[in-house]
Protein backbone atom coordinates (compact mmCIF):
# COMPACT_ATOMS: atom_id res chain seq x y z
CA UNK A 1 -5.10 3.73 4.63
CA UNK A 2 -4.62 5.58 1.58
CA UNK A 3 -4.51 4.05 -2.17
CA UNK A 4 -2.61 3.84 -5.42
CA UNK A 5 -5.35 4.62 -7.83
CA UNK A 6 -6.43 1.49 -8.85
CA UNK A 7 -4.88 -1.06 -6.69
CA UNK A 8 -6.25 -2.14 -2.86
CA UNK A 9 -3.60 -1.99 -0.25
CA UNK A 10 -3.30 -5.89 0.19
CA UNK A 11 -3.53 -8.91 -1.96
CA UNK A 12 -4.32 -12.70 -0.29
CA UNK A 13 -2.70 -15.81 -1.93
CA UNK A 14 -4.24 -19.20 -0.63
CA UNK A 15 -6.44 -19.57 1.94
CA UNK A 16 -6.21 -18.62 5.57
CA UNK A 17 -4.13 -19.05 8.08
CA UNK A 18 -2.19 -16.38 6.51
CA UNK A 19 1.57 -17.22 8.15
CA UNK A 20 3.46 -15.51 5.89
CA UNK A 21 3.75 -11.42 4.36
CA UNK A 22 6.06 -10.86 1.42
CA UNK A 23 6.91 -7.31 1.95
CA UNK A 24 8.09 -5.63 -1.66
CA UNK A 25 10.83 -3.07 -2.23
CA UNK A 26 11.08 0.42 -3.80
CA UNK A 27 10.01 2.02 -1.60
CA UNK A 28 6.91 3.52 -3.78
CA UNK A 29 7.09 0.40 -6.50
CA UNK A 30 4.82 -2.20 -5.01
CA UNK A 31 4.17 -5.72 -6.32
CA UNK A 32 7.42 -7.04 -7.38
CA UNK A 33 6.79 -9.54 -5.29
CA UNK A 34 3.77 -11.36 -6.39
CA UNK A 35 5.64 -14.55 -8.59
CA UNK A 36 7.22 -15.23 -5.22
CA UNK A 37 3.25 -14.63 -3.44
CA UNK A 38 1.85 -16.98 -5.85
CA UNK A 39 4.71 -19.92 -5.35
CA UNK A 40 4.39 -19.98 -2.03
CA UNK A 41 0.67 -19.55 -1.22
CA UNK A 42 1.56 -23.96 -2.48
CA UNK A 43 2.84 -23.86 1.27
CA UNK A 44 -0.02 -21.95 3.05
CA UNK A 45 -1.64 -18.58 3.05
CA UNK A 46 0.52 -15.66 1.75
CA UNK A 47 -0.34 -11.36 2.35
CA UNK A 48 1.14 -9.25 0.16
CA UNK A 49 0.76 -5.85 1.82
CA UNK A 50 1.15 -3.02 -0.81
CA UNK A 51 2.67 -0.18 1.18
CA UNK A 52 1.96 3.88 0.35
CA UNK A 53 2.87 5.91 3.10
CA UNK A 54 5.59 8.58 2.36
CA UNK A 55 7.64 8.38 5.92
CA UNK A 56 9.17 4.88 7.88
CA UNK A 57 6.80 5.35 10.25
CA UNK A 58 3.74 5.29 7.98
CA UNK A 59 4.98 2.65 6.41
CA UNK A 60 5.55 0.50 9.84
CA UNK A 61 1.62 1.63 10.75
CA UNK A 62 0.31 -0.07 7.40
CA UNK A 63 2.07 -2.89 8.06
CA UNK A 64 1.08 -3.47 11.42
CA UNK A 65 -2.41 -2.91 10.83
CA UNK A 66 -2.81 -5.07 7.93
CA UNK A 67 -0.96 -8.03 9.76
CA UNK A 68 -3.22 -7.64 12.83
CA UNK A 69 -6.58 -7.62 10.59
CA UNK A 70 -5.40 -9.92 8.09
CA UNK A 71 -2.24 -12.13 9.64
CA UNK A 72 -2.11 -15.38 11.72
CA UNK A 73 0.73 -13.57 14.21
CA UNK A 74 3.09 -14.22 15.15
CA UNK A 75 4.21 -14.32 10.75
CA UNK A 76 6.82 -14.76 8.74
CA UNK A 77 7.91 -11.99 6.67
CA UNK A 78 9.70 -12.54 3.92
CA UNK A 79 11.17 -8.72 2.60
CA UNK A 80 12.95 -7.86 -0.18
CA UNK A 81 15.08 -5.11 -1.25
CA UNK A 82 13.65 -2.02 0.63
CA UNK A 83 10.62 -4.22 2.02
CA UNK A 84 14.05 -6.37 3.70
CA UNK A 85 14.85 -3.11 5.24
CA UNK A 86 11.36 -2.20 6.29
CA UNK A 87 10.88 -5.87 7.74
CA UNK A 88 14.15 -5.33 9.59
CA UNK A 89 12.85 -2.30 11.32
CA UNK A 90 9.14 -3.40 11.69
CA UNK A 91 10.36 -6.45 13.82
CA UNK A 92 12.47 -4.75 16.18
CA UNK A 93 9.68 -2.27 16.75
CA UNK A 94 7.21 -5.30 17.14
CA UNK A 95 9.01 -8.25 17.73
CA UNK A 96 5.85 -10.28 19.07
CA UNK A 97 4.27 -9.70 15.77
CA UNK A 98 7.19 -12.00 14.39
CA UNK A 99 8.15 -15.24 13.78
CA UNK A 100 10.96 -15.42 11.51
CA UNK A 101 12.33 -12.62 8.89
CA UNK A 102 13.36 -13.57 5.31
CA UNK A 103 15.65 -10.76 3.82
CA UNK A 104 16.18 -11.44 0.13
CA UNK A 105 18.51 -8.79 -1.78
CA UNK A 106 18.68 -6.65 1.14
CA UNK A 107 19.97 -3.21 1.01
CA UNK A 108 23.41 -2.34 3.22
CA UNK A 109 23.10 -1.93 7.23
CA UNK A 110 26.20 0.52 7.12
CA UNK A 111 26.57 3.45 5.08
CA UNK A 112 29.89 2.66 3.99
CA UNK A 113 28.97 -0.63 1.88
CA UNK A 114 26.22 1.81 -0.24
CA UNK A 115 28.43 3.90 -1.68
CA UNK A 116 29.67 1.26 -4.56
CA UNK A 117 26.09 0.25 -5.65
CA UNK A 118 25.47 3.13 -8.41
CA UNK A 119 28.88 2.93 -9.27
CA UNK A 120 28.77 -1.08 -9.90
CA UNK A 121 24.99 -0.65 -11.79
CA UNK A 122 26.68 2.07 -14.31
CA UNK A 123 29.30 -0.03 -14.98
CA UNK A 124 27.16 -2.81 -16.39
CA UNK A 125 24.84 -0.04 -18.47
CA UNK A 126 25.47 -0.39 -22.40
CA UNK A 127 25.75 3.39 -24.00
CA UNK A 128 22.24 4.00 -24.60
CA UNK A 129 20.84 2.74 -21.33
CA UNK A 130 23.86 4.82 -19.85
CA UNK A 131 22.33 7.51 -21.62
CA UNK A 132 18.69 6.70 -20.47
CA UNK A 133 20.24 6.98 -16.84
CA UNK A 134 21.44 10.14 -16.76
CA UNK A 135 18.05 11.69 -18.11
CA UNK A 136 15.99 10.15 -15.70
CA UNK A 137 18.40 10.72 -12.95
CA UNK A 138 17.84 14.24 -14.00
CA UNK A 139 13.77 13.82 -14.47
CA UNK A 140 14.21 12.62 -10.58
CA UNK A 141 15.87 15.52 -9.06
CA UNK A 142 13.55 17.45 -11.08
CA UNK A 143 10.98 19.19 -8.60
CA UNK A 144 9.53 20.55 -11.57
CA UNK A 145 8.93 17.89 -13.62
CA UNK A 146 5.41 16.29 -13.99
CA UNK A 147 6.17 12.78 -14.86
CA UNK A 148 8.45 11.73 -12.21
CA UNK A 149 6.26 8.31 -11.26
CA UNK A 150 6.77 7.27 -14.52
CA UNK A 151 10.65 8.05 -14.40
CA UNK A 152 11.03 5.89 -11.10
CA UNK A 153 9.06 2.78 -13.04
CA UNK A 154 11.35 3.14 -15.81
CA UNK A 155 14.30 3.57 -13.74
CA UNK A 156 13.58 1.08 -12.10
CA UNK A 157 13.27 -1.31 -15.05
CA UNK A 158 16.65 -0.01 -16.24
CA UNK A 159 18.55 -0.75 -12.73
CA UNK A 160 16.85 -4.24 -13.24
CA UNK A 161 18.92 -4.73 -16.28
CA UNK A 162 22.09 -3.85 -14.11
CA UNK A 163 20.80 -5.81 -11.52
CA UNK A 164 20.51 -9.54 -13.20
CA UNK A 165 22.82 -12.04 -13.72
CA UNK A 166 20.88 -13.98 -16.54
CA UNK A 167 17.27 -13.32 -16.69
CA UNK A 168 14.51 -15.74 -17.31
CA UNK A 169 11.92 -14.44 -19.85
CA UNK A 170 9.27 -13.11 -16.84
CA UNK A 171 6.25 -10.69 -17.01
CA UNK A 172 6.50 -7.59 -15.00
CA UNK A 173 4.36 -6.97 -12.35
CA UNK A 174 4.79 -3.76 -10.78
CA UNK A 175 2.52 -1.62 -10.16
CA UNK A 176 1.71 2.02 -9.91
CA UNK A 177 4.74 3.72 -8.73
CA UNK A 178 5.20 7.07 -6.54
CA UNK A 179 7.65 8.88 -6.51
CA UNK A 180 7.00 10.65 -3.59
CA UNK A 181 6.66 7.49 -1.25
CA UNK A 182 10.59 6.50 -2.88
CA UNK A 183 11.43 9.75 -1.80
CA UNK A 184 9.95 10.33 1.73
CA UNK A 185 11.21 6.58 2.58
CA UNK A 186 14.34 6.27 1.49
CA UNK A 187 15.67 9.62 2.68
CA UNK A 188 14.91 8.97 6.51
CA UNK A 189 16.53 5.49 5.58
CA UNK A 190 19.84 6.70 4.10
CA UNK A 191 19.83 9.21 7.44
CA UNK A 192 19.36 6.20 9.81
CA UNK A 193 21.81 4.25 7.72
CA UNK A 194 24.42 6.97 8.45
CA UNK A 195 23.98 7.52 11.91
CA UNK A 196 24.15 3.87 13.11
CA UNK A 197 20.38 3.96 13.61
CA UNK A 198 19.18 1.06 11.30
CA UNK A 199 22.08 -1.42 12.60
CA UNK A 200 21.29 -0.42 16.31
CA UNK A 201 17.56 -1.24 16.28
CA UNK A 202 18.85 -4.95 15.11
CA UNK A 203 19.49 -5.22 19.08
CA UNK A 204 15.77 -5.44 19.78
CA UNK A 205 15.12 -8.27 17.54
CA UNK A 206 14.62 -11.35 19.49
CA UNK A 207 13.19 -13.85 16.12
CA UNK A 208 15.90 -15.79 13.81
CA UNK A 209 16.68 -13.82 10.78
CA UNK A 210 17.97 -15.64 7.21
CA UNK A 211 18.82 -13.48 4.71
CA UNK A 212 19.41 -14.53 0.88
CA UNK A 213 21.48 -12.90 -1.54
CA UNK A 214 22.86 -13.27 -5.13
CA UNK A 215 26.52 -13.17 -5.60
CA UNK A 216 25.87 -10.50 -8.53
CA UNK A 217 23.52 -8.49 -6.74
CA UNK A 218 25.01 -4.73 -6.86
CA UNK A 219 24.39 -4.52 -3.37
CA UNK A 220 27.10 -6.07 -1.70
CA UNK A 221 26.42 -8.87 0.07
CA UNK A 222 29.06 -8.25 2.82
CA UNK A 223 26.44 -4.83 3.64
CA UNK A 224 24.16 -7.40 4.98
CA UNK A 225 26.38 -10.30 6.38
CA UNK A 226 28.75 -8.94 8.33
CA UNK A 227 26.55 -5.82 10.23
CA UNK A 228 24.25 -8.31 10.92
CA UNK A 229 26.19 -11.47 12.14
CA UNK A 230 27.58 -9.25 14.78
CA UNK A 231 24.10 -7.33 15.63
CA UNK A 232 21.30 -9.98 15.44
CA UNK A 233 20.99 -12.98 18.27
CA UNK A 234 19.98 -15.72 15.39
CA UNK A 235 21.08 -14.78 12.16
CA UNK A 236 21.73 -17.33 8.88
CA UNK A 237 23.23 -15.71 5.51
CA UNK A 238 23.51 -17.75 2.47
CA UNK A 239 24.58 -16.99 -0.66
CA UNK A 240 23.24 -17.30 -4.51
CA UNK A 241 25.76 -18.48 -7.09
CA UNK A 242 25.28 -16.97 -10.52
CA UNK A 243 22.34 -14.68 -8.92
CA UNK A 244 21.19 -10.64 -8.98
CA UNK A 245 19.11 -9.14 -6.86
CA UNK A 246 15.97 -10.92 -7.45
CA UNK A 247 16.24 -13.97 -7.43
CA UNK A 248 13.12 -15.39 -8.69
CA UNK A 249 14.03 -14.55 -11.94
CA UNK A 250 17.73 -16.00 -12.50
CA UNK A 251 17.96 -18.64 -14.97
CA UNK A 252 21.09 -20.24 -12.69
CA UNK A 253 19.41 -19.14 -9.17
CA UNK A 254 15.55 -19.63 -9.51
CA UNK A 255 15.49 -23.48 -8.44
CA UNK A 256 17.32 -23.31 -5.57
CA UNK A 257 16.57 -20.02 -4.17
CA UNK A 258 12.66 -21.54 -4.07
CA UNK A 259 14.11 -24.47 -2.18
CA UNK A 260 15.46 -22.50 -0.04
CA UNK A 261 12.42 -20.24 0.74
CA UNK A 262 10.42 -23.42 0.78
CA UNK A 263 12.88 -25.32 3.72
CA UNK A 264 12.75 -22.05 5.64
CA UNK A 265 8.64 -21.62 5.87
């Protein structure tokens, strides 16, 4: 598999077995997800699979081979954001590999709960962060422009603002990001989205499937809870109080949401 420049495609927390993957979101910003790694390697072993591949399908191969090399299958995978997504799809492709799926912040399963999540993140952005979104919106859409890795980190940082209830003081921990793996991904998502694809392939999962979600999160949380209660076989949703889209960071949310994640390992 191919690398970020500097980073390996897989970090281990605790010791093996390894019975559970936290798979990050983006797509293209990897290790978000490391706080949560770290909290729960107190449980068992934890993989933290750092995904590069431009297309779904890439994506799905990395995954599968690190969790055959590296995983005590069938795992848990615990996915957030995109990496919710990307678990969603990697189980009903390879549903033996699973145990259980954790979807925290998930994106929508049906294109018509997506189109209100730019629209709810400007509408919490101050002037000059408004203004900061526009120009690297535009830096994005740029094929031009030379710096657009950096633009996705920092846009990223700025949706993160719109995305949080009340924010504990936290270190970031994202890594490299690539812009060309957030683009490749996500536009054979949005297509699949749109079609009925994504939902559809929820038929072939056979494993029980929780998801968590904050009550702030700009994704709406009825994107995730109602496509999937009527899709999946086993399917639990519960909902954060006073919570964004990561969780692991809310002031209000942090306590319980580990509880949670702790009860359902």
């Amino acid at each position: 598999m191919k690398n970020y420049p500097g980073i390996n495609n897989l970090r281990k927390y605790g010791t093996s077995p390894f019975n559970l993957a936290v798979i990050h979101g983006g797509p293209g910003a990897p290790g978000e997800m490391a706080p949560v790694a770290r909290e729960l390697s107190a449980f068992g072993g934890v993989l933290e699979p750092l995904q590069t591949a431009i297309t779904i399908e890439g994506q799905v191969r990395e995954l599968s081979e690190v969790l055959e090399k590296h995983g005590a299958l069938p795992i848990t995978l615990i996915g957030f954001s995109w990496g919710a997504m990307l678990s969603f799809m990697f189980t009903a492709l390879h549903p033996h590999m699973v145990k259980k799926i954790i979807l925290i912040g998930s994106g929508p399963y049906e294109e018509k709960y997506a189109a209100s999540i730019t629209k709810t993140r400007i509408s919490r952005l101050g002037k000059e962060d408004l203004k900061n979104f526009v120009r690297l919106t535009e830096t994005l859409n740029d094929p031009s422009a030379k710096n657009r890795n950096e633009a996705l980190c920092n846009f990223g940082k700025l949706m993160l603002k719109a995305d949080t209830y009340d924010s504990l003081p936290h270190e970031e921990e994202g890594l490299e990001c690539n812009y060309e793996s957030f683009k490749g991904v996500w536009e054979e998502a949005s297509e699949l989205r749109s079609k009925g694809k994504l939902l559809e392939l929820g038929k072939e999962i056979r494993c029980q499937v929780v998801a968590i979600h904050g009550d702030y999160d700009p994704h709406p949380f009825e994107g995730v809870k109602e496509p999937l209660s009527r899709t999946l076989k086993d399917f639990r949703f519960i909902l954060l109080k006073k919570c964004g889209h990561q969780p692991w960071i809310e002031r209000e949310a942090k306590e319980r949401f580990y509880s949670l994640l702790s009860n359902e390992i």
